[in-house]
Protein backbone atom coordinates (compact mmCIF):
# COMPACT_ATOMS: atom_id res chain seq x y z
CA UNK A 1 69.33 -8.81 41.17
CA UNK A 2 70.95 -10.09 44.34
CA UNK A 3 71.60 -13.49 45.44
CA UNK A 4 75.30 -14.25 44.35
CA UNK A 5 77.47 -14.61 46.64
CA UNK A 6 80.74 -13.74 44.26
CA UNK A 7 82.09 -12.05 41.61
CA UNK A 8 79.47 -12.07 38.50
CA UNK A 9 81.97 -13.63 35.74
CA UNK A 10 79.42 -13.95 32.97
CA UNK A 11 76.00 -12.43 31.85
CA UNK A 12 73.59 -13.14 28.93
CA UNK A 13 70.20 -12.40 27.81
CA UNK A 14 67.96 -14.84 26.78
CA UNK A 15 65.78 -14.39 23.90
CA UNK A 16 63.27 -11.99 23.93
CA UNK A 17 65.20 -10.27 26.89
CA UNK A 18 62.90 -11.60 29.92
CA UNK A 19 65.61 -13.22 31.61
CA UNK A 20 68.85 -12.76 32.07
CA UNK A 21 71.66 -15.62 32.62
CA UNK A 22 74.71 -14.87 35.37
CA UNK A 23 77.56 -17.41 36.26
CA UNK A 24 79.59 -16.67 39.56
CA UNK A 25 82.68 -17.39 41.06
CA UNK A 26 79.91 -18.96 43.96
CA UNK A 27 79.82 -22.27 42.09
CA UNK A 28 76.24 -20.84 40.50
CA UNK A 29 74.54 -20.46 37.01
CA UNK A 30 71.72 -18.03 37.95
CA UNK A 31 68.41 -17.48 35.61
CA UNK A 32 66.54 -14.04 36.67
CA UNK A 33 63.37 -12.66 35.94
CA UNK A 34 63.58 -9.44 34.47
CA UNK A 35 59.77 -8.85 34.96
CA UNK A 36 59.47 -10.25 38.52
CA UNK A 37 62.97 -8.72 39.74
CA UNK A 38 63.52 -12.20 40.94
CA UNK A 39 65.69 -15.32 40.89
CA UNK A 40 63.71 -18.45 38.26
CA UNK A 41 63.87 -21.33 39.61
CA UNK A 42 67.24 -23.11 41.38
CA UNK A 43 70.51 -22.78 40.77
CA UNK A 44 72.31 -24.58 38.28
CA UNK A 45 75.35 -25.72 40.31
CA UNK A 46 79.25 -26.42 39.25
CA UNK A 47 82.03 -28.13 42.17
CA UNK A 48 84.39 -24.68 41.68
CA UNK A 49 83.87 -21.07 40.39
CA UNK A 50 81.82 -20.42 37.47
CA UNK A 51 83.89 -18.01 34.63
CA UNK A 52 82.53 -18.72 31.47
CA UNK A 53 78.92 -18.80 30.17
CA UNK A 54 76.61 -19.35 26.73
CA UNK A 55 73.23 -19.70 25.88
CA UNK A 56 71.92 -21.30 22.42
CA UNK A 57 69.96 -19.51 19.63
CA UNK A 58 67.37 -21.03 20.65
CA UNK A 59 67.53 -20.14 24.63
CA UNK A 60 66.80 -24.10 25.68
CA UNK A 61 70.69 -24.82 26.30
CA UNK A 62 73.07 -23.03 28.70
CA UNK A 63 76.58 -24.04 28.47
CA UNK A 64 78.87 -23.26 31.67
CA UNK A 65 82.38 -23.86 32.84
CA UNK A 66 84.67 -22.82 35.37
CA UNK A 67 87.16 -23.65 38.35
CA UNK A 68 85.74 -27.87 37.74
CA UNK A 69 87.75 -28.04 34.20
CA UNK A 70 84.55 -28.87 32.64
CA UNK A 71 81.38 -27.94 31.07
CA UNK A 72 78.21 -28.57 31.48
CA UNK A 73 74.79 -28.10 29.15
CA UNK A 74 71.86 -27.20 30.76
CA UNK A 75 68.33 -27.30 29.98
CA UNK A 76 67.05 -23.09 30.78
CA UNK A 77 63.22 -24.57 31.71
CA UNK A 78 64.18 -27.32 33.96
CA UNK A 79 67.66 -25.98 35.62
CA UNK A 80 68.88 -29.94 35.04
CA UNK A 81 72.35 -30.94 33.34
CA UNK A 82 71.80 -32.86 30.18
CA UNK A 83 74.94 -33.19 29.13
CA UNK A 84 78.71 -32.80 31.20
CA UNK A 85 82.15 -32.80 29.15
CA UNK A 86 85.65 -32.82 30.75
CA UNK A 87 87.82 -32.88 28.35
CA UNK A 88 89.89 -29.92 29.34
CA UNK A 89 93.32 -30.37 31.67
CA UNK A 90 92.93 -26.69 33.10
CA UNK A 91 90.24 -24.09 34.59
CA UNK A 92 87.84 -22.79 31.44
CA UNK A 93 87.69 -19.54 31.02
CA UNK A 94 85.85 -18.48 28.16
CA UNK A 95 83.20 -20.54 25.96
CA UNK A 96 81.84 -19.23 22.30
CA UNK A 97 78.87 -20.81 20.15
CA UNK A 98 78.86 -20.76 16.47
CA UNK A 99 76.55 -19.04 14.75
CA UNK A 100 74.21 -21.83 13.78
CA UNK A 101 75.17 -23.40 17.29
CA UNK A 102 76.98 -26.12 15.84
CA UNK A 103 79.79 -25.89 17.08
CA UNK A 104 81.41 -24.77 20.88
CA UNK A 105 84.45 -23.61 21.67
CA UNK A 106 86.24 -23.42 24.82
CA UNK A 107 89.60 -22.34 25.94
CA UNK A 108 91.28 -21.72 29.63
CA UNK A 109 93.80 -19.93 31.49
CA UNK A 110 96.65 -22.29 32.42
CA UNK A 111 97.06 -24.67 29.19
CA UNK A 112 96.31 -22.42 26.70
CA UNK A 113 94.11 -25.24 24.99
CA UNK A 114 91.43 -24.44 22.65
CA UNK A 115 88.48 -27.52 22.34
CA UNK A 116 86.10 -27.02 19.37
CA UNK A 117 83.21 -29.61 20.19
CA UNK A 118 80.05 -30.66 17.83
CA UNK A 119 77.42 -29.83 20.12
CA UNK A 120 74.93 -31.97 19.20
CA UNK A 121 77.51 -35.29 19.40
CA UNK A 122 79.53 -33.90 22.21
CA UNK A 123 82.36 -35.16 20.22
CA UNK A 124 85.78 -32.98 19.75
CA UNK A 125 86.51 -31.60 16.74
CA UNK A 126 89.71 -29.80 16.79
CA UNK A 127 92.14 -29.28 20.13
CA UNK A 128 94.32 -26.23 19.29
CA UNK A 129 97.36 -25.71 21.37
CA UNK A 130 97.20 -21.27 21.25
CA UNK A 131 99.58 -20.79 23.15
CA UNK A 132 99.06 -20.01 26.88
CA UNK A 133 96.06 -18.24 28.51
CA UNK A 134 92.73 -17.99 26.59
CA UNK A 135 90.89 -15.48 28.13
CA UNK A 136 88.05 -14.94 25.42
CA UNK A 137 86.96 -16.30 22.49
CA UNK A 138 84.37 -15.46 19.56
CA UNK A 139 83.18 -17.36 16.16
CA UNK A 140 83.08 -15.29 13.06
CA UNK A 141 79.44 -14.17 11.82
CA UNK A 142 79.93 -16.57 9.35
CA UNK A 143 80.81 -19.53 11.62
CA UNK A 144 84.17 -20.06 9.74
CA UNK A 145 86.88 -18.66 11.97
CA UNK A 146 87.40 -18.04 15.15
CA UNK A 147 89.69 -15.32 16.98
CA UNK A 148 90.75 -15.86 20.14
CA UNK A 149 93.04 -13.74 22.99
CA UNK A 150 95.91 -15.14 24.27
CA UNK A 151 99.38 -15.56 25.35
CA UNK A 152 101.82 -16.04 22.81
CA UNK A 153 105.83 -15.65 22.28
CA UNK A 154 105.94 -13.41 25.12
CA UNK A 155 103.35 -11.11 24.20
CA UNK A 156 99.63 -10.52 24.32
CA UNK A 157 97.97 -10.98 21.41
CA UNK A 158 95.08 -11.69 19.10
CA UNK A 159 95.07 -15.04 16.64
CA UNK A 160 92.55 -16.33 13.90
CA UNK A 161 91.62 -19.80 13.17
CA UNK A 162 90.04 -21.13 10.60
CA UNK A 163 87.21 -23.47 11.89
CA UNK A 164 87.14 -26.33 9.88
CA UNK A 165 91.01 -26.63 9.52
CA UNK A 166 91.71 -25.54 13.21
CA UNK A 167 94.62 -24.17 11.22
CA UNK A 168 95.93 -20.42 12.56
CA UNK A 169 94.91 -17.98 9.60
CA UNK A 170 95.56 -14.51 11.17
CA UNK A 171 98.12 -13.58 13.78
CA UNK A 172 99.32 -12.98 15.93
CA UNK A 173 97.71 -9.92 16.16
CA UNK A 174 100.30 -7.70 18.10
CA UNK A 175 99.59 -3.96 19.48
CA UNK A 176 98.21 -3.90 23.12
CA UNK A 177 101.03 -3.29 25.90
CA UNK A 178 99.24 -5.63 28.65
CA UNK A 179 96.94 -8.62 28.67
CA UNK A 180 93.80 -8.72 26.10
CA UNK A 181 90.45 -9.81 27.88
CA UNK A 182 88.31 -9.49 25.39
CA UNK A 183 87.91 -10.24 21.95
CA UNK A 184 84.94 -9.66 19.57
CA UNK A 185 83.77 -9.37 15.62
CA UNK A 186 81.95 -6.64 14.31
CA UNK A 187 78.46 -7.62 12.89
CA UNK A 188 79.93 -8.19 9.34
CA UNK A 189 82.90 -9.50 9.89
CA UNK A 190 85.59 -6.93 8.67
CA UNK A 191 86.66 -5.70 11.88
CA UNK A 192 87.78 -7.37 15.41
CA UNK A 193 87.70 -5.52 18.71
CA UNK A 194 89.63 -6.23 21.84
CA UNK A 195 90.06 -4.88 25.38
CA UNK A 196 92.87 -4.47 27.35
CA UNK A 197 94.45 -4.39 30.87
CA UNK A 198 96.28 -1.03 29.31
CA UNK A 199 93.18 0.75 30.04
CA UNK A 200 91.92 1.07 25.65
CA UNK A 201 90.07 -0.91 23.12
CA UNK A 202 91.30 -0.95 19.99
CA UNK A 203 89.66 -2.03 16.47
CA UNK A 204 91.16 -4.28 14.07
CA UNK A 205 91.11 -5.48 9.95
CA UNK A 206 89.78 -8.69 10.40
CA UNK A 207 91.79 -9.35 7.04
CA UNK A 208 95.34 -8.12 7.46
CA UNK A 209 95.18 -7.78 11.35
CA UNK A 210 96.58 -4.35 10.88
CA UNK A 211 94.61 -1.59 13.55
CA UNK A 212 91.85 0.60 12.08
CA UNK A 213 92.76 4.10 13.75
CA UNK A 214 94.17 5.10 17.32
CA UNK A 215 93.11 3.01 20.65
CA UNK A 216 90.27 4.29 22.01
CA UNK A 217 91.04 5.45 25.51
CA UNK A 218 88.72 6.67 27.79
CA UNK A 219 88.79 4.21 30.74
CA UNK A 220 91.26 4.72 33.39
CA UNK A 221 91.58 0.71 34.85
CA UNK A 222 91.75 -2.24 32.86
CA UNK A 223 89.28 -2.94 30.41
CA UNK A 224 87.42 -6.01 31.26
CA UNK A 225 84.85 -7.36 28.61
CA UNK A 226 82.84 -5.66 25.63
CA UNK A 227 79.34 -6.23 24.58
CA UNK A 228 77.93 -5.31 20.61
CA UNK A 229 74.70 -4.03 20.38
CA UNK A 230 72.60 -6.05 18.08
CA UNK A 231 72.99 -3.53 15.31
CA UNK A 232 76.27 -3.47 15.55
CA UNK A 233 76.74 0.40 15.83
CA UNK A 234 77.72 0.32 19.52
CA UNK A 235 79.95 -1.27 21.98
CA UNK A 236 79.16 -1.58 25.77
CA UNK A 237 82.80 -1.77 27.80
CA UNK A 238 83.08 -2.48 31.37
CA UNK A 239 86.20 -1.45 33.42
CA UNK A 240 88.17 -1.67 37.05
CA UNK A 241 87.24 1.64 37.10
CA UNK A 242 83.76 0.89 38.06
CA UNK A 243 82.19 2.15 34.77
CA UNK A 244 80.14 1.11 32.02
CA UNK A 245 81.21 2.79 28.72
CA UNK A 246 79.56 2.98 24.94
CA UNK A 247 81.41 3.79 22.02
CA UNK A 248 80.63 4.32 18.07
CA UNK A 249 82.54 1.43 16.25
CA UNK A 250 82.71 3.26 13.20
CA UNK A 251 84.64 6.04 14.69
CA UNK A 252 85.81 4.47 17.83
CA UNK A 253 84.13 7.95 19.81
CA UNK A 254 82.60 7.30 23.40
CA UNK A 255 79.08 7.75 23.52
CA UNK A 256 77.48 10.21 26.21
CA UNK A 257 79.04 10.07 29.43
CA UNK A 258 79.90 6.88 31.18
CA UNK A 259 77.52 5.05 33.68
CA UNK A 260 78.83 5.15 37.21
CA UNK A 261 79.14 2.22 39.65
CA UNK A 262 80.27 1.31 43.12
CA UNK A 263 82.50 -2.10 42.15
CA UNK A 264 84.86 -3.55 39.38
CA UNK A 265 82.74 -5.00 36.40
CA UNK A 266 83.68 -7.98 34.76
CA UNK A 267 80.76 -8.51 32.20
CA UNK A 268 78.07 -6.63 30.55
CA UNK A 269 75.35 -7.77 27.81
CA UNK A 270 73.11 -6.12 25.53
CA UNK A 271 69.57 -6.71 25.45
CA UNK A 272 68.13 -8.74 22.24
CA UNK A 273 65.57 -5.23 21.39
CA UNK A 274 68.97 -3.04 22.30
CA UNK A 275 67.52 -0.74 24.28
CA UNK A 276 69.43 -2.04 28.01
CA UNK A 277 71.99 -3.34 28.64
CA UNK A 278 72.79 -5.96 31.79
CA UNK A 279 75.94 -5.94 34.32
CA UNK A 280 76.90 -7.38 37.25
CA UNK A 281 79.60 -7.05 40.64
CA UNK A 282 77.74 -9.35 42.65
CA UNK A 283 73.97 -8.62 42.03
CA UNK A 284 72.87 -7.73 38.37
CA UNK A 285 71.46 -4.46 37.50
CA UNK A 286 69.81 -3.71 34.06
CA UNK A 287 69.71 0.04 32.61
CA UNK A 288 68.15 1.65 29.79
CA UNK A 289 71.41 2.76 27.55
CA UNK A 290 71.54 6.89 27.71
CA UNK A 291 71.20 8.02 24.27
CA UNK A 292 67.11 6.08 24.36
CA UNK A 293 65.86 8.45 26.07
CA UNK A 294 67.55 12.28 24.93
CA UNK A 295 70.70 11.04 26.80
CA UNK A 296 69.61 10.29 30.15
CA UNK A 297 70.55 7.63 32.17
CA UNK A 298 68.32 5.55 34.40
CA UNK A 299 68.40 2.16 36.34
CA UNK A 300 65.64 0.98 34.75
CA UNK A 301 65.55 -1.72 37.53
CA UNK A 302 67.86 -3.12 39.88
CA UNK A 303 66.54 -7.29 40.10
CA UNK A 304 66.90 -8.00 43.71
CA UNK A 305 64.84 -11.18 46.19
CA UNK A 306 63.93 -7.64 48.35
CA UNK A 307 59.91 -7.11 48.05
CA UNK A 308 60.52 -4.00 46.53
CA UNK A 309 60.67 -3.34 42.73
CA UNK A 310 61.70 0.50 41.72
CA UNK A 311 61.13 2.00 37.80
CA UNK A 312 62.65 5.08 36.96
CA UNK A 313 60.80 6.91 33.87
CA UNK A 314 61.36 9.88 32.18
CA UNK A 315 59.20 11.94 29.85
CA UNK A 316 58.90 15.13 28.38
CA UNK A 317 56.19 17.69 28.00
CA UNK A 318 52.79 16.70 25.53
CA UNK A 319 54.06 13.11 26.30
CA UNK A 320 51.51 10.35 26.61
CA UNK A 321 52.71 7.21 28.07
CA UNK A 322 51.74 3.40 29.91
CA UNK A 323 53.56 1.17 31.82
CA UNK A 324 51.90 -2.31 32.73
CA UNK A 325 51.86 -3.16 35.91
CA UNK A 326 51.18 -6.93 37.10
CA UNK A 327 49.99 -7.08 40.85
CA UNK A 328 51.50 -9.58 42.84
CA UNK A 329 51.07 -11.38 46.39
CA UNK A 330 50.10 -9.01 49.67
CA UNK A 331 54.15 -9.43 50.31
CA UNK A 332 55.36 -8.04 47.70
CA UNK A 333 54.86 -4.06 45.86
CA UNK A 334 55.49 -2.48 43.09
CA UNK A 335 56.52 1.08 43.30
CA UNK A 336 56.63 3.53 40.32
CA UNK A 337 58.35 6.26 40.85
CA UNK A 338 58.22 8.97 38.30
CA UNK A 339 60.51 11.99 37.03
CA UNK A 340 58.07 14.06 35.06
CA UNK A 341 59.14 17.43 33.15
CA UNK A 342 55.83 18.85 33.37
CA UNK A 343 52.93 19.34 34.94
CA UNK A 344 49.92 18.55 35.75
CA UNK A 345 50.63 14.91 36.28
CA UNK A 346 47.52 13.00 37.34
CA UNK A 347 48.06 9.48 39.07
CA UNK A 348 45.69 6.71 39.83
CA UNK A 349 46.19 3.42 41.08
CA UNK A 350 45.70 0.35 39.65
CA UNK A 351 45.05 -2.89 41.60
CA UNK A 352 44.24 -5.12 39.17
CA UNK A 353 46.62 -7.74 37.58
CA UNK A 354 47.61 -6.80 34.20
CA UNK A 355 45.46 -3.31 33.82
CA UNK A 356 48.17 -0.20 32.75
CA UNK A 357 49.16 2.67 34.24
CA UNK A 358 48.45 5.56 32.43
CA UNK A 359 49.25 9.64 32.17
CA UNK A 360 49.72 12.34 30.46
CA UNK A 361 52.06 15.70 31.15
CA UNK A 362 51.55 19.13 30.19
CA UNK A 363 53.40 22.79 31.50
CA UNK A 364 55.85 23.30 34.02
CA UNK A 365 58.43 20.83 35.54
CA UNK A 366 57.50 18.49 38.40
CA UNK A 367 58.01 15.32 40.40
CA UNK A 368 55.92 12.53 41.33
CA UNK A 369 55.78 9.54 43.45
CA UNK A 370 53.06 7.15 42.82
CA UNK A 371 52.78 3.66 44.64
CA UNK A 372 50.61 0.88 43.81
CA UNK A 373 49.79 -1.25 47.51
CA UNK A 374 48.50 -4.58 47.75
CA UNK A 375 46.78 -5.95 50.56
């Protein structure tokens, strides 16, 4: 999806993965239409670079802060602010929501302030002095801590606090040799992961702070954010090194090879059904995660305000298979381009909004190209 104009600092699904949420260092909060391949609506607009993003439970809130030293709620159907706080003294980088939304957390680079806010009063609950330079933050799955990356006695490290308290519990958590950017819970709460400017992501007892096993090293630039898939077997990791990396969290073991790309990467998000996962430089691109389909990897579509929408599909032989396609104006086409591993492979053309494409492969390898014109 193009249309920022800067680096893509931040990207979330929404629920029920139809749109995706990017914040820029273009002053923007973008929503985009995974269906459409298109921009929803206006931007959502801050008075300095937009580094930190998140969305509610319930997808009707979007919180957002940045370059302003403030942050602002807005409402995901009408792209208006409902509520603006600016309490912070330095540029936010990083914003968390509890679990049960409750409660938001934000933290920034230069005073190394931590604000946990009541969302629904606006009031602040605890201010907790970490140090210097939050980079990331993340609540517990239980809500009752929260772990945050930062810079402390001369070292990069990793430090708990317990929520209600805003007492430190755990830390600091000492181990990586340059700055943490990341930090993140496993799905039940016994294990911490963080990534690193020293290139590895590492895996920690959420308990003792003491590492589970070796780094895991694979990347060959710094390590910029990491992404859990929603069953929690997986992370997604992107890199300087223009990659996008998956890796077993039991065993710490990278999964298939990694996804290439032409620019650093500063965020990536898994979709809600876990099947894709979202990135961004400057435009966002969405792909199907290579071990759905027998390992392959495919752009399943790259969102851009271009009248063209590509699909990339894959299927094997005796495989039946649909893909609906909604017609749009005379300006705009949808093109479905097919990889198919056998043949014959019939195609027909469907003009009518809503009515699926359908086929069905049999024999010896082959490749298609079917278009669907309108107008």
């Amino acid at each position: 999806m193009s249309g920022h104009e800067g680096t893509i600092w931040g990207i979330a699904y929404l629920p029920g993965g139809k749109r995706v949420v990017s914040c820029s260092n273009d002053k923007t909060v973008r929503i985009w239409d995974v269906e459409k391949g298109e921009q929803e609506g206006t931007s959502m607009v801050h008075e300095g670079g937009v580094h930190a993003l998140a969305v509610t439970k319930d997808g009707k809130r979007i919180l957002s802060g940045g370059e302003d030293k403030r942050i602002i709620v807005w409402d995901v159907e009408t792209h208006e602010r409902i509520e603006e706080w600016a309490d912070h003294t330095g540029k936010i980088h990083c914003i968390a929501l509890s679990p049960d939304d409750r409660l938001a957390a934000s933290g920034g680079m230069s005073s190394g302030e931590i604000v946990i806010r009541e969302m629904r009063s606006g009031n602040i609950k605890h201010s907790i002095d970490a140090g210097s330079s939050v980079l990331s933050l993340c609540f517990s799955p239980n809500g009752e801590k929260l772990a945050c990356r930062s810079y402390f006695d001369r070292d990069h490290v990793i430090q708990v606090y317990d929520v209600d308290g805003g007492k430190l519990v755990l830390g600091p958590i000492k181990g990586h040799k340059s700055w943490v950017r990341c930090v993140l819970w496993s799905l039940d709460g016994s294990q911490l992961f963080s990534a690193s400017e020293d290139r590895t992501i590492r895996c920690w007892n959420s308990e003792t702070g003491k590492p589970i096993g070796k780094p895991w090293a694979g990347h060959t630039s710094f390590v910029t954010f990491l992404s859990l898939s929603p069953d929690g077997t997986k992370l997604a990791s992107t890199s300087y090194d223009q990659t996008v990396r998956f890796w077993d969290t039991q065993s710490g073991k990278p999964i298939e090879q990694p996804l290439q790309h032409d620019n650093f990467l500063y965020a990536v998000a898994f979709s809600p059904c876990g099947k894709f996962v979202a990135y961004g430089d400057k435009k966002v691109s969405i792909l199907r995660v290579p071990w759905w389909v027998e390992g392959r990897k495919q752009v399943i579509t790259t969102l851009t305000y271009l009248p063209t929408l590509f699909l990339n599909i894959f299927v094997t032989a005796g495989t039946s298979f649909a893909t609906a396609a909604t017609c749009r104006p005379p300006s705009d086409r949808t093109i479905l381009s097919t990889t198919c591993t056998s043949w014959p492979f019939h195609p027909h053309t469907y003009c009518n909004a809503g009515s699926a494409l359908s086929r069905h492969c049999t024999g010896s390898q082959s490749y298609v190209s079917h278009c669907c014109k309108f107008g």
